[in-house]
Structures are given as structure tokens and as C-alpha cells.
C-alpha atoms as a PDB file:
ATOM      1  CA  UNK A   1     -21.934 -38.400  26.065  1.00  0.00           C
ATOM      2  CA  UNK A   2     -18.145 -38.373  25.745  1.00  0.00           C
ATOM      3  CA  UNK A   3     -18.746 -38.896  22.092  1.00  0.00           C
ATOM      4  CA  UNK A   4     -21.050 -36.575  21.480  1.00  0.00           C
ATOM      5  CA  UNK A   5     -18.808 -34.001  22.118  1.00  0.00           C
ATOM      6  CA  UNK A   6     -15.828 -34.994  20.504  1.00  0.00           C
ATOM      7  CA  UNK A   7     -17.957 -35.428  17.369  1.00  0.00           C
ATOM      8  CA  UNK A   8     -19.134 -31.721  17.775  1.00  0.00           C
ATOM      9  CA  UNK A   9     -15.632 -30.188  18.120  1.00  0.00           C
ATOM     10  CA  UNK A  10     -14.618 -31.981  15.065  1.00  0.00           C
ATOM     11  CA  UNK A  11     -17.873 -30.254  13.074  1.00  0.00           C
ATOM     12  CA  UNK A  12     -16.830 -26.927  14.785  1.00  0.00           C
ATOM     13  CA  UNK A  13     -12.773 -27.786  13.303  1.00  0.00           C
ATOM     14  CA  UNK A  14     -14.401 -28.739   9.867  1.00  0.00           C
ATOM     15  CA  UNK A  15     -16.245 -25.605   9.498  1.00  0.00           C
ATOM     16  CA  UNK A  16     -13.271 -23.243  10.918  1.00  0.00           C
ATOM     17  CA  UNK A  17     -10.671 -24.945   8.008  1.00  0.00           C
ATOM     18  CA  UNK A  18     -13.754 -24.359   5.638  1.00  0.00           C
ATOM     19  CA  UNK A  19     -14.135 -20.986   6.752  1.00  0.00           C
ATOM     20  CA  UNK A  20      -9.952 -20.478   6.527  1.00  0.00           C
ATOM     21  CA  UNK A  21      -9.987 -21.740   2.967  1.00  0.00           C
ATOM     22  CA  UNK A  22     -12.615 -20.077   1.881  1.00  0.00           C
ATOM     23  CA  UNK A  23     -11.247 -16.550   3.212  1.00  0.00           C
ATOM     24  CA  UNK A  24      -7.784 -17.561   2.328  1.00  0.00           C
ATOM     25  CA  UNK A  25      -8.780 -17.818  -1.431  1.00  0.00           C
ATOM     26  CA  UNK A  26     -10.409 -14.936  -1.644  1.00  0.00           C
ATOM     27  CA  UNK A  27      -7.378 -13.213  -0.339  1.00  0.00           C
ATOM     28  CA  UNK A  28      -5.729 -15.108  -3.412  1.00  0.00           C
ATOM     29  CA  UNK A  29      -8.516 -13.105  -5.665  1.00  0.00           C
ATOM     30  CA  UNK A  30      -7.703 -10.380  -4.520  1.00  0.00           C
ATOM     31  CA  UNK A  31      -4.092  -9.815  -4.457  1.00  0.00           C
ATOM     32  CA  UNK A  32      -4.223 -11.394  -7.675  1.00  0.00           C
ATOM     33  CA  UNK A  33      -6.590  -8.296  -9.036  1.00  0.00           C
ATOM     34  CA  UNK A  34      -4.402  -5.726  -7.269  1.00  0.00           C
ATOM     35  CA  UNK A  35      -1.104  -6.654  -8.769  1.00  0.00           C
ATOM     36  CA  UNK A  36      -3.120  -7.339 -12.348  1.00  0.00           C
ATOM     37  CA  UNK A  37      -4.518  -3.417 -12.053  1.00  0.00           C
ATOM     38  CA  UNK A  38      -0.529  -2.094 -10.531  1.00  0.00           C
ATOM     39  CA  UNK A  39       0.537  -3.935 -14.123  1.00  0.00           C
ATOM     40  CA  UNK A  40      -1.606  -1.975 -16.204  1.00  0.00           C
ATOM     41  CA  UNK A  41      -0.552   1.367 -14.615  1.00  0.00           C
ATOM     42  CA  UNK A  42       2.846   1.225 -15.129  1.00  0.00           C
ATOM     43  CA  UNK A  43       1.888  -0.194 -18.816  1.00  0.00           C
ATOM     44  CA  UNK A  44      -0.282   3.009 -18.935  1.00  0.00           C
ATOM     45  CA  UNK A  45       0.358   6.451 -20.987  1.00  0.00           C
ATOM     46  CA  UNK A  46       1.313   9.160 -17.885  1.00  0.00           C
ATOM     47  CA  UNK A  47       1.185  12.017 -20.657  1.00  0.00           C
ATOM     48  CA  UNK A  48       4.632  13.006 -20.067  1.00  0.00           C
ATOM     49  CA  UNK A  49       8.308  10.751 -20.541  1.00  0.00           C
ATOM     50  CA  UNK A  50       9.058   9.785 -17.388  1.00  0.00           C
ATOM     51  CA  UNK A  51      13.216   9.101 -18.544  1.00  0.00           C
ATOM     52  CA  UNK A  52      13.066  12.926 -19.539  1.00  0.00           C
ATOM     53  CA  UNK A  53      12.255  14.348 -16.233  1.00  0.00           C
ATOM     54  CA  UNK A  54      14.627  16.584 -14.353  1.00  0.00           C
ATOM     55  CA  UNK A  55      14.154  16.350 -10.817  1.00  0.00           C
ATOM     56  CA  UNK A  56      16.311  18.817  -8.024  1.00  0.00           C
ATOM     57  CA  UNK A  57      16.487  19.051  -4.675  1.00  0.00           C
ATOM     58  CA  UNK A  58      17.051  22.116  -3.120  1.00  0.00           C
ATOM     59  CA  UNK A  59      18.865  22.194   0.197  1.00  0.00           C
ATOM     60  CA  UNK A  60      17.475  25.044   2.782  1.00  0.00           C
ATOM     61  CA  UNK A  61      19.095  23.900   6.127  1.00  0.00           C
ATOM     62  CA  UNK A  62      19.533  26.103   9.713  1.00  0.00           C
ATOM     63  CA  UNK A  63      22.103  27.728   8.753  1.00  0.00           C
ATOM     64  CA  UNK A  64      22.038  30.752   5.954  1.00  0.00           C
ATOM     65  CA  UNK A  65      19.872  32.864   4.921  1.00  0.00           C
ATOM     66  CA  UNK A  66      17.191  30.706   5.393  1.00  0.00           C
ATOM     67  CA  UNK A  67      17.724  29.692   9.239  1.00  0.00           C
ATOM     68  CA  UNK A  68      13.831  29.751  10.884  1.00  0.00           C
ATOM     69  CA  UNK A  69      10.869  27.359   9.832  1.00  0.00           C
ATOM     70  CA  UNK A  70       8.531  30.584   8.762  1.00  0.00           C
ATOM     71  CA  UNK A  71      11.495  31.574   6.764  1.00  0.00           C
ATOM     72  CA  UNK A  72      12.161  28.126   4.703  1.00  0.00           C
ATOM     73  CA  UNK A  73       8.028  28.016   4.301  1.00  0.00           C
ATOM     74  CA  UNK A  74       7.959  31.227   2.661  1.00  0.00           C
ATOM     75  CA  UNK A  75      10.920  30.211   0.550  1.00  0.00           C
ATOM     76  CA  UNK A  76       9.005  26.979  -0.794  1.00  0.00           C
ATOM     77  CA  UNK A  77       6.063  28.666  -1.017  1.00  0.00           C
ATOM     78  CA  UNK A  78       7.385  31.716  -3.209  1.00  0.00           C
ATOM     79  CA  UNK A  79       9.487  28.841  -5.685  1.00  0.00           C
ATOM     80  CA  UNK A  80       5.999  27.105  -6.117  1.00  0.00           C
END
């Protein structure tokens, strides 16, 4: 009887490190896919030059003209 049941917990350990390695390769797959397709993108045509872009950030703080949250809202909203 003792036997029995050692021989069934080692089936039961057999099919869990089957089950790991089987999920843990199709992890593999699929990381492998993702950082295949984030590859392309950057190697993809945006439509624009992204080394001529001008970026600027504009400071509106507490203090100034633009002191309250409704205030600095409208202020983005109207520069949109």
C-alpha cells in the first residue's frame, strides 16, 4: 500500500514538471513574438522624423496668473 502511493505522487510530480515545461515554453513563444512585433515598430515609417520634433513644456504652477486648477484647465484647453 505504502508503494502505491509513493508511485502515484511521483505520476502527479511527472505531470506537474510536464505541465511547467509545457507552459514555460509557451511563455518562451510568446515573449519571443512580442519583442519580434516591438522590432518591427520601431523599424516602421511613423509618417513624420522623429529627430526633427520640437517638443516644450510649459510650466503653469500655483503661483501667477494661473494659480487655481479651473484656471490652468482652461489655459491647456484654450493652447490645444
Amino acid at each position: 500500500m505504502g508503494v502505491s502511493m509513493i508511485e502515484t505522487a511521483f505520476e502527479g510530480t511527472g505531470c506537474l514538471l510536464s505541465l511547467e515545461t509545457r507552459f514555460a515554453f509557451l511563455l518562451l513563444i510568446g515573449s519571443g513574438l512580442m519583442i519580434r512585433s516591438l522590432v518591427r515598430l520601431q523599424q516602421e515609417d511613423h509618417g513624420f522624423r522623429p529627430d526633427h520634433v520640437l517638443t516644450l513644456r510649459v510650466p503653469v504652477g500655483p503661483t501667477g496668473k494661473y494659480d487655481t486648477r479651473p484656471r490652468q484647465m482652461a489655459y491647456y484647453l484654450n493652447s490645444a
